[in-house]
PDB file of N, CA and C in Angstrom:
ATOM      1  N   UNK A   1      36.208  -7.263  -1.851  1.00  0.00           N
ATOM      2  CA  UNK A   1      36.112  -7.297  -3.295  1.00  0.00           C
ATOM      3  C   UNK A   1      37.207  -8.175  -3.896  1.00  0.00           C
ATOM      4  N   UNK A   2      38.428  -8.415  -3.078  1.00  0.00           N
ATOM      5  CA  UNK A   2      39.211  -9.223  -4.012  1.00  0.00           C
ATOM      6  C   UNK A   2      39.207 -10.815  -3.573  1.00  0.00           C
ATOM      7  N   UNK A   3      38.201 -10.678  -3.135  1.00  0.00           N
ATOM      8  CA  UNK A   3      37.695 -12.280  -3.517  1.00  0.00           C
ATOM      9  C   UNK A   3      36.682 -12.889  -4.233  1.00  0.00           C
ATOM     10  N   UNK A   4      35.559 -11.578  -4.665  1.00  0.00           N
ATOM     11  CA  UNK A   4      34.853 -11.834  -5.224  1.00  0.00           C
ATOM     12  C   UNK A   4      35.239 -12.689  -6.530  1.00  0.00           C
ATOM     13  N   UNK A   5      36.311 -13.467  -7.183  1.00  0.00           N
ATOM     14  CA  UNK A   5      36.362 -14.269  -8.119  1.00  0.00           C
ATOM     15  C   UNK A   5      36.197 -15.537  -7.567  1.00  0.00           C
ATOM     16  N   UNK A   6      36.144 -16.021  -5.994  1.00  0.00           N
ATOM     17  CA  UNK A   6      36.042 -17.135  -6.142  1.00  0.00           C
ATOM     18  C   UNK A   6      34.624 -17.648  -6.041  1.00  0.00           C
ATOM     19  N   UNK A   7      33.991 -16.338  -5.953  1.00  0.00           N
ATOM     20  CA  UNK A   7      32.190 -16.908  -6.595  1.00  0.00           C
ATOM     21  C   UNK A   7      31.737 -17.228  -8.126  1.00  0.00           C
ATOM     22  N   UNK A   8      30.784 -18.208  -8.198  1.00  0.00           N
ATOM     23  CA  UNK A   8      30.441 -18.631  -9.227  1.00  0.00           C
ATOM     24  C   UNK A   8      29.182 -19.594  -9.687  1.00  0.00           C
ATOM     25  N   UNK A   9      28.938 -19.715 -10.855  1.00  0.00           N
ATOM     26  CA  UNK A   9      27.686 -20.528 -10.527  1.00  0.00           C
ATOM     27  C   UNK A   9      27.804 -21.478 -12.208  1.00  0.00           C
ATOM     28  N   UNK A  10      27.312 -22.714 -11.719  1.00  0.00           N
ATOM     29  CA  UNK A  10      27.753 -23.474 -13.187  1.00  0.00           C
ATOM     30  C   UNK A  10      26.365 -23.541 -14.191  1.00  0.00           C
ATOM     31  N   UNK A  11      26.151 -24.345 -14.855  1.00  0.00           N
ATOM     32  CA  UNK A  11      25.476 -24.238 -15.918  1.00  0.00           C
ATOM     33  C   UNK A  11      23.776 -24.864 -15.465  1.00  0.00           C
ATOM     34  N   UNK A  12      23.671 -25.290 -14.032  1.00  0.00           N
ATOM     35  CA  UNK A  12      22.471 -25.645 -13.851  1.00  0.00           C
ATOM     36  C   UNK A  12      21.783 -24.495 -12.887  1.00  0.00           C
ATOM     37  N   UNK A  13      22.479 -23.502 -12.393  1.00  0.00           N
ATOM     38  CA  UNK A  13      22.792 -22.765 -11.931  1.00  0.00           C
ATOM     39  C   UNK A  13      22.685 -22.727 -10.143  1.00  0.00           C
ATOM     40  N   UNK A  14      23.474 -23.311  -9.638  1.00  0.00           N
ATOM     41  CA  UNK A  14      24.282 -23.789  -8.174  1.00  0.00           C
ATOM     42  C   UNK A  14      25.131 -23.203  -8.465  1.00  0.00           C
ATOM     43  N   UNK A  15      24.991 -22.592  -7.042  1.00  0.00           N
ATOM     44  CA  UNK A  15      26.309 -21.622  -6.356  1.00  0.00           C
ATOM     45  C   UNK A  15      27.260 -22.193  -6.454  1.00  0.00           C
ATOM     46  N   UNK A  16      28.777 -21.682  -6.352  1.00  0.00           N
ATOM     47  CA  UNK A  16      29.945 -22.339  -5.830  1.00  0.00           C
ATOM     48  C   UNK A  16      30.881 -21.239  -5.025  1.00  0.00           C
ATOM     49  N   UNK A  17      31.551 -21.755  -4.529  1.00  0.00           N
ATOM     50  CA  UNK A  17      32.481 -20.713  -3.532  1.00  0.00           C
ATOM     51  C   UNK A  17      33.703 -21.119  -3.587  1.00  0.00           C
ATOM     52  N   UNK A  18      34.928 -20.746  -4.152  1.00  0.00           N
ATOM     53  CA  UNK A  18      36.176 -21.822  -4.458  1.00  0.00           C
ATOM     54  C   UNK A  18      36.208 -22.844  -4.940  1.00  0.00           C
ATOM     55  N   UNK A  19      35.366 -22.966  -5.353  1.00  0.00           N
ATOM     56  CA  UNK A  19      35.069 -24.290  -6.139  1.00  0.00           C
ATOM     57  C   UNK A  19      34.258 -25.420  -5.402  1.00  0.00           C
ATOM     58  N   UNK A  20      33.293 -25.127  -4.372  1.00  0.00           N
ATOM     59  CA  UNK A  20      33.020 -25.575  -3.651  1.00  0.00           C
ATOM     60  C   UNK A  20      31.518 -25.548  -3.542  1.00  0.00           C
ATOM     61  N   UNK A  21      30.323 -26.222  -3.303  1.00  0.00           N
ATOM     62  CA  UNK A  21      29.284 -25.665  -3.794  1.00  0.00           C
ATOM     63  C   UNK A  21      28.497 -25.223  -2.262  1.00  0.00           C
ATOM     64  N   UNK A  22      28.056 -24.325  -2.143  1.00  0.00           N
ATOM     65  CA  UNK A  22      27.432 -23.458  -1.152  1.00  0.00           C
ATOM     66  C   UNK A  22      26.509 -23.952  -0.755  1.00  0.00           C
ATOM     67  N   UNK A  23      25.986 -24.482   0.352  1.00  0.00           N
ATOM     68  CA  UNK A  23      24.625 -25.001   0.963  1.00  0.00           C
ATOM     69  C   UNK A  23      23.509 -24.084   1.708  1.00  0.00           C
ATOM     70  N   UNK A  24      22.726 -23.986   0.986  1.00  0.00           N
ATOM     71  CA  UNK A  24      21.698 -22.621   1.627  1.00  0.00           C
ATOM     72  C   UNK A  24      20.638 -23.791   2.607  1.00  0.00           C
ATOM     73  N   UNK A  25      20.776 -23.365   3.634  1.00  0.00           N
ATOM     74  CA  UNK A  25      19.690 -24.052   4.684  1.00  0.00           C
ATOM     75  C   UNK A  25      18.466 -22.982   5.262  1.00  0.00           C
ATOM     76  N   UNK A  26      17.547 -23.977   4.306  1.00  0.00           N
ATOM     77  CA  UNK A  26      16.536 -23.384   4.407  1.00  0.00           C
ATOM     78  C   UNK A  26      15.877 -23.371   5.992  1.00  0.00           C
ATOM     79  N   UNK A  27      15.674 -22.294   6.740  1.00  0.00           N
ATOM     80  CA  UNK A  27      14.978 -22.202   8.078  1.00  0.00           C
ATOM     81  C   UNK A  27      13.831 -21.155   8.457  1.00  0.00           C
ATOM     82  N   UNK A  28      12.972 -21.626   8.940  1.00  0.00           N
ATOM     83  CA  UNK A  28      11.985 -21.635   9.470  1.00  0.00           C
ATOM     84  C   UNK A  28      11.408 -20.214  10.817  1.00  0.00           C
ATOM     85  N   UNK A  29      11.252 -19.465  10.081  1.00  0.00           N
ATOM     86  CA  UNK A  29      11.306 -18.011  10.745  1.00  0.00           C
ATOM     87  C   UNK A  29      10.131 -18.183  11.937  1.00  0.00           C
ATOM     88  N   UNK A  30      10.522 -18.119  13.210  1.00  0.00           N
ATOM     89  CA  UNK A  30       9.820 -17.781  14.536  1.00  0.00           C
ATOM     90  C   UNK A  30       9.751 -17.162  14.949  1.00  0.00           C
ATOM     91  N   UNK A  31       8.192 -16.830  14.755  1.00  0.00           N
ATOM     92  CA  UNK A  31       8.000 -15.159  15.682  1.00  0.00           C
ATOM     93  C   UNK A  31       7.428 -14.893  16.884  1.00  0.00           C
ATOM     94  N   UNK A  32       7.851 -14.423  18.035  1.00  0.00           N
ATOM     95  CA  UNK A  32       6.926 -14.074  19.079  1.00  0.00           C
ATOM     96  C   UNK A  32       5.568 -13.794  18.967  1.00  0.00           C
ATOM     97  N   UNK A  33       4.935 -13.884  19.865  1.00  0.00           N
ATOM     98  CA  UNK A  33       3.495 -13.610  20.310  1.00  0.00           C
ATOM     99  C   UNK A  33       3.116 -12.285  19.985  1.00  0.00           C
ATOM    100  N   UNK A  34       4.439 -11.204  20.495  1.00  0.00           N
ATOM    101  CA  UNK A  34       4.536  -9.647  20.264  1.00  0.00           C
ATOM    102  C   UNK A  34       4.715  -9.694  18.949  1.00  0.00           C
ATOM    103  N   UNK A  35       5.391 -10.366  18.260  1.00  0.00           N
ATOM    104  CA  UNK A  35       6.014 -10.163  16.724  1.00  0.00           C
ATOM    105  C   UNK A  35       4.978 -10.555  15.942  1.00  0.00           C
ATOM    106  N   UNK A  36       4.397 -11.097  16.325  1.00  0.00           N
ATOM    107  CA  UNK A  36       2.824 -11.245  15.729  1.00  0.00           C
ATOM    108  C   UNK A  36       2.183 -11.001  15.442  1.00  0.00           C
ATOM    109  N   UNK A  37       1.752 -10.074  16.523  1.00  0.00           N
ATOM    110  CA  UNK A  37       0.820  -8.954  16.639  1.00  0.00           C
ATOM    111  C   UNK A  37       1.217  -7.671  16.000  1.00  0.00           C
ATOM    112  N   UNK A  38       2.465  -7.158  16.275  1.00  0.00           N
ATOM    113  CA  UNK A  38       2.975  -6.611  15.445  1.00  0.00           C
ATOM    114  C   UNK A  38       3.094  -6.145  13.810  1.00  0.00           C
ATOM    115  N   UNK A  39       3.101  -7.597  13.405  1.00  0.00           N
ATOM    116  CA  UNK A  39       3.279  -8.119  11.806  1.00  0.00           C
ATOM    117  C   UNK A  39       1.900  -8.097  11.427  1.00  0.00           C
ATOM    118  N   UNK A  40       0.292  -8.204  12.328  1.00  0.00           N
ATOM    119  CA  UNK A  40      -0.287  -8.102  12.077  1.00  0.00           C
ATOM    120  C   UNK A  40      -1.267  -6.826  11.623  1.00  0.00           C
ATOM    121  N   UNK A  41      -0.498  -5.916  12.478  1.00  0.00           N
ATOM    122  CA  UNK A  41      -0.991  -4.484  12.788  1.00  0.00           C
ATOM    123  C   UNK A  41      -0.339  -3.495  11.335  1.00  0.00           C
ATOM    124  N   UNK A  42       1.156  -4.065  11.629  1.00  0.00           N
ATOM    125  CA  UNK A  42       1.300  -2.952  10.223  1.00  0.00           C
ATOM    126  C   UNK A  42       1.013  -3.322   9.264  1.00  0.00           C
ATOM    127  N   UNK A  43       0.234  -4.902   9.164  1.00  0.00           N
ATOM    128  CA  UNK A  43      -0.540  -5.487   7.591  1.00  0.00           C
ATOM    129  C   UNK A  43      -1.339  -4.967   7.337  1.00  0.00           C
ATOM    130  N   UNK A  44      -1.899  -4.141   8.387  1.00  0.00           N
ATOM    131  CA  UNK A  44      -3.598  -3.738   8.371  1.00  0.00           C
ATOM    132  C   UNK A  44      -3.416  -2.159   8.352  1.00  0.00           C
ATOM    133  N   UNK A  45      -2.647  -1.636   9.067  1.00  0.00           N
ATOM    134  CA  UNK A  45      -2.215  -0.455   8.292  1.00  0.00           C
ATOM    135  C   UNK A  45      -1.791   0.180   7.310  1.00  0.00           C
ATOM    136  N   UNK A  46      -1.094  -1.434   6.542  1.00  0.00           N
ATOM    137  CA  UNK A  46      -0.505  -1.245   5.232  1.00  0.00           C
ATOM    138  C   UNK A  46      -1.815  -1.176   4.274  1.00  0.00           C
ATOM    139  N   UNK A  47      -2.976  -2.108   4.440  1.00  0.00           N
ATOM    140  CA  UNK A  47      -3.589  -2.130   3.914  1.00  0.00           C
ATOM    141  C   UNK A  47      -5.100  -0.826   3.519  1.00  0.00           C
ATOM    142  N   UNK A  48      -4.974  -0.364   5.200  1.00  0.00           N
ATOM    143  CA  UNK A  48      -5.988   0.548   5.070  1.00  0.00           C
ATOM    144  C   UNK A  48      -5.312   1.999   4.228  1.00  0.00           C
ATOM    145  N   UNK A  49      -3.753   1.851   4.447  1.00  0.00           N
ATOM    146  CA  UNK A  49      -3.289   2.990   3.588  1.00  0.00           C
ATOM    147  C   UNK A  49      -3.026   2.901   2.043  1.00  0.00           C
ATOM    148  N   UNK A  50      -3.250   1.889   2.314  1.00  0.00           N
ATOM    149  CA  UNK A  50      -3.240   1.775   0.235  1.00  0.00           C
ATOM    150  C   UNK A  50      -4.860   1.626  -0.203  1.00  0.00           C
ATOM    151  N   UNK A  51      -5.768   1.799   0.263  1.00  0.00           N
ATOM    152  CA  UNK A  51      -7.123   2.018   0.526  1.00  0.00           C
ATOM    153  C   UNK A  51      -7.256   3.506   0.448  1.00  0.00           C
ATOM    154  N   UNK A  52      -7.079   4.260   1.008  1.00  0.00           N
ATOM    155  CA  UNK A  52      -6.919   5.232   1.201  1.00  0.00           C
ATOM    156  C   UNK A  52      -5.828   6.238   0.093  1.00  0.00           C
ATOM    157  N   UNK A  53      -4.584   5.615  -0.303  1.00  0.00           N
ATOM    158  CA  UNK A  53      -3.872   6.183  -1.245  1.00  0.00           C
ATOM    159  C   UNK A  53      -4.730   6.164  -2.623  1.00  0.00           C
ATOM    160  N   UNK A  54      -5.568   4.845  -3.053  1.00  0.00           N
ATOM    161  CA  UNK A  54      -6.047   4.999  -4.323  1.00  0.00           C
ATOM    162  C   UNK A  54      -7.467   5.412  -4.169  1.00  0.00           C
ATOM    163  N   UNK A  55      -8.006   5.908  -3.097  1.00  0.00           N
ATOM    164  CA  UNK A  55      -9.582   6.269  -2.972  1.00  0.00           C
ATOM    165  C   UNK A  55      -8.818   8.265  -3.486  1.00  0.00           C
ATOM    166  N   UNK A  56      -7.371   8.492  -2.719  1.00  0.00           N
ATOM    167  CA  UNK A  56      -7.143   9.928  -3.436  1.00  0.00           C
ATOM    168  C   UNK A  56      -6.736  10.242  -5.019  1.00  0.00           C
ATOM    169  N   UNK A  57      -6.362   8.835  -5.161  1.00  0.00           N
ATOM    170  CA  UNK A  57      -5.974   9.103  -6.318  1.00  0.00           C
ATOM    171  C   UNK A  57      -7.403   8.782  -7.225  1.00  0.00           C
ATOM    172  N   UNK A  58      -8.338   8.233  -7.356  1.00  0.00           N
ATOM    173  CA  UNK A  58      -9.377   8.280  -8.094  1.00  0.00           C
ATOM    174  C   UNK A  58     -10.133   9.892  -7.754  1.00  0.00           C
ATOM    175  N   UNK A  59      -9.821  10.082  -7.295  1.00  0.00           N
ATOM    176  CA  UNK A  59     -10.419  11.577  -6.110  1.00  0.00           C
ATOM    177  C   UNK A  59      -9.896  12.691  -7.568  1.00  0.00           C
ATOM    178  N   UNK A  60      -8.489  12.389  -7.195  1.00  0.00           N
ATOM    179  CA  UNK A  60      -7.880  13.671  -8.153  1.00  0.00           C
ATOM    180  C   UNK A  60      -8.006  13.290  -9.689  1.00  0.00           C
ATOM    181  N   UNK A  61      -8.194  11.490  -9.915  1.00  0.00           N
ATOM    182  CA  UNK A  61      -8.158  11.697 -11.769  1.00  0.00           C
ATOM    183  C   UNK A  61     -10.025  12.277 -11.598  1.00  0.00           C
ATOM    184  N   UNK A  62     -10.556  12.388 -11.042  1.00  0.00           N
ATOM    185  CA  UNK A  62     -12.321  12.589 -11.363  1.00  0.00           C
ATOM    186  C   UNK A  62     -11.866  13.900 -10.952  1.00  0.00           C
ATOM    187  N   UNK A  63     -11.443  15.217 -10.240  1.00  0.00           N
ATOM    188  CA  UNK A  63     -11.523  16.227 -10.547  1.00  0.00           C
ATOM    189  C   UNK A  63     -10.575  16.690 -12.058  1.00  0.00           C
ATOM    190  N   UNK A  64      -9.846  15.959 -11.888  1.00  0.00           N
ATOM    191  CA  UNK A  64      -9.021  16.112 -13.577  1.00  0.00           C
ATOM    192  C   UNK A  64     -10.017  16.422 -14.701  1.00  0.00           C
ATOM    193  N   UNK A  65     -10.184  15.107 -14.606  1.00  0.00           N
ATOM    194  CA  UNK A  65     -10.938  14.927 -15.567  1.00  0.00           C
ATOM    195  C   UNK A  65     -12.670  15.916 -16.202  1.00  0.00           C
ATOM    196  N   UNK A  66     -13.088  15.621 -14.613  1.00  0.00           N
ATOM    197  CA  UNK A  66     -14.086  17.386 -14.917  1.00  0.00           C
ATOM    198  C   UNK A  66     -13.941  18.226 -15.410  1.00  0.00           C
ATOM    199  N   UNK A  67     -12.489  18.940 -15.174  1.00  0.00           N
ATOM    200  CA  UNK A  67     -11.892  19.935 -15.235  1.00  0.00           C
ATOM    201  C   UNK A  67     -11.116  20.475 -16.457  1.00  0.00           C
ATOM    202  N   UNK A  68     -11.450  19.272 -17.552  1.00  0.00           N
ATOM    203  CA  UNK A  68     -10.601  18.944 -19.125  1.00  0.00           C
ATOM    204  C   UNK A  68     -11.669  18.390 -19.506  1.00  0.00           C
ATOM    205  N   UNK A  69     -12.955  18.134 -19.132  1.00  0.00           N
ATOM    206  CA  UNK A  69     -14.161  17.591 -19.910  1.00  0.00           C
ATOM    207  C   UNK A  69     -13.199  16.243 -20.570  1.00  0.00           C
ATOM    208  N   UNK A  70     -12.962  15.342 -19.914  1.00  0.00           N
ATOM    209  CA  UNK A  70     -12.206  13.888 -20.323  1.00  0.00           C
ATOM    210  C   UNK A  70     -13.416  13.503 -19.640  1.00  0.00           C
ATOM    211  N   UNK A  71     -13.625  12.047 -20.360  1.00  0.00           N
ATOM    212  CA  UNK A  71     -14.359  10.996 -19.348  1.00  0.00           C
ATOM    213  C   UNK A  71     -14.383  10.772 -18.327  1.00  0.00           C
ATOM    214  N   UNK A  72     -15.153  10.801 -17.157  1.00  0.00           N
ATOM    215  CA  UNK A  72     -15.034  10.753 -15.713  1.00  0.00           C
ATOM    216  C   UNK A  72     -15.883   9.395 -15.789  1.00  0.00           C
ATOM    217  N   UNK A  73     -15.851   8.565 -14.533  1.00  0.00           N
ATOM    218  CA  UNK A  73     -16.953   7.558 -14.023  1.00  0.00           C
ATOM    219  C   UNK A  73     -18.329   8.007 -13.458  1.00  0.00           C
ATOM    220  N   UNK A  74     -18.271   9.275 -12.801  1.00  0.00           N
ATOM    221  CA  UNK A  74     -19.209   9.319 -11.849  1.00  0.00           C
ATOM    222  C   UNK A  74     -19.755  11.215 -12.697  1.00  0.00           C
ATOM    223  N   UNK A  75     -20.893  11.401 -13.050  1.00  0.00           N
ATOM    224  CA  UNK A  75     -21.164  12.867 -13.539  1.00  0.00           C
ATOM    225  C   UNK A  75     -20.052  14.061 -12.741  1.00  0.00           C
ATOM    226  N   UNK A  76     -19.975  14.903 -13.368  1.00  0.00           N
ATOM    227  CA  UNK A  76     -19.266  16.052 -13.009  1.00  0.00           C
ATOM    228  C   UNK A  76     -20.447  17.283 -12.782  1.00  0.00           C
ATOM    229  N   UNK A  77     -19.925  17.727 -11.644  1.00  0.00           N
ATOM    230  CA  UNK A  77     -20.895  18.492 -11.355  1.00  0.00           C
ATOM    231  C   UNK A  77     -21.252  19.780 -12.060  1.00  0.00           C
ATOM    232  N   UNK A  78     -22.471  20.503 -12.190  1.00  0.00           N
ATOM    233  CA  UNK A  78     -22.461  21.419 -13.236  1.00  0.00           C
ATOM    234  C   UNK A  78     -22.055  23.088 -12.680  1.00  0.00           C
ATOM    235  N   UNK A  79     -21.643  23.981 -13.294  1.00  0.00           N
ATOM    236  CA  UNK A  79     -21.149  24.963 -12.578  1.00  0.00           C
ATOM    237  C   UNK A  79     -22.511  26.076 -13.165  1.00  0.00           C
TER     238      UNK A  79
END
């Protein structure tokens, strides 16, 4: 923390470091064959679970909503 003053950034907004301006090198992320597959699997898990998170959540606003006579999408069933 007690160097944090010699960070800074000027008016175009570029870094500086002591007065010095900071070079961010941009590089090129390589992934294994495994890392791949990987990255691919929890995309698709990510995806089937947010599929699944808003199929419950339309689930619970349509019993809500039955249940308070509010507008539903789909008829409410009759008791």
């Amino acid at each position: 923390m007690k160097e944090s003053d010699g960070l800074g950034i000027d008016n175009d907004g570029r870094l500086y470091w002591n007065g010095k301006p900071v070079e961010i090198i941009g590089r090129r992320v390589d992934l294994t064959r495994g890392q791949s597959i990987f990255a691919v699997v929890v995309a698709i898990f990510t995806i089937v679970g947010s599929i699944g998170a808003a199929a419950q959540g339309w689930a619970a606003y349509h019993d809500w909503a039955c249940r308070n006579k509010q507008p539903a999408l789909l008829s409410c069933p009759s008791n």
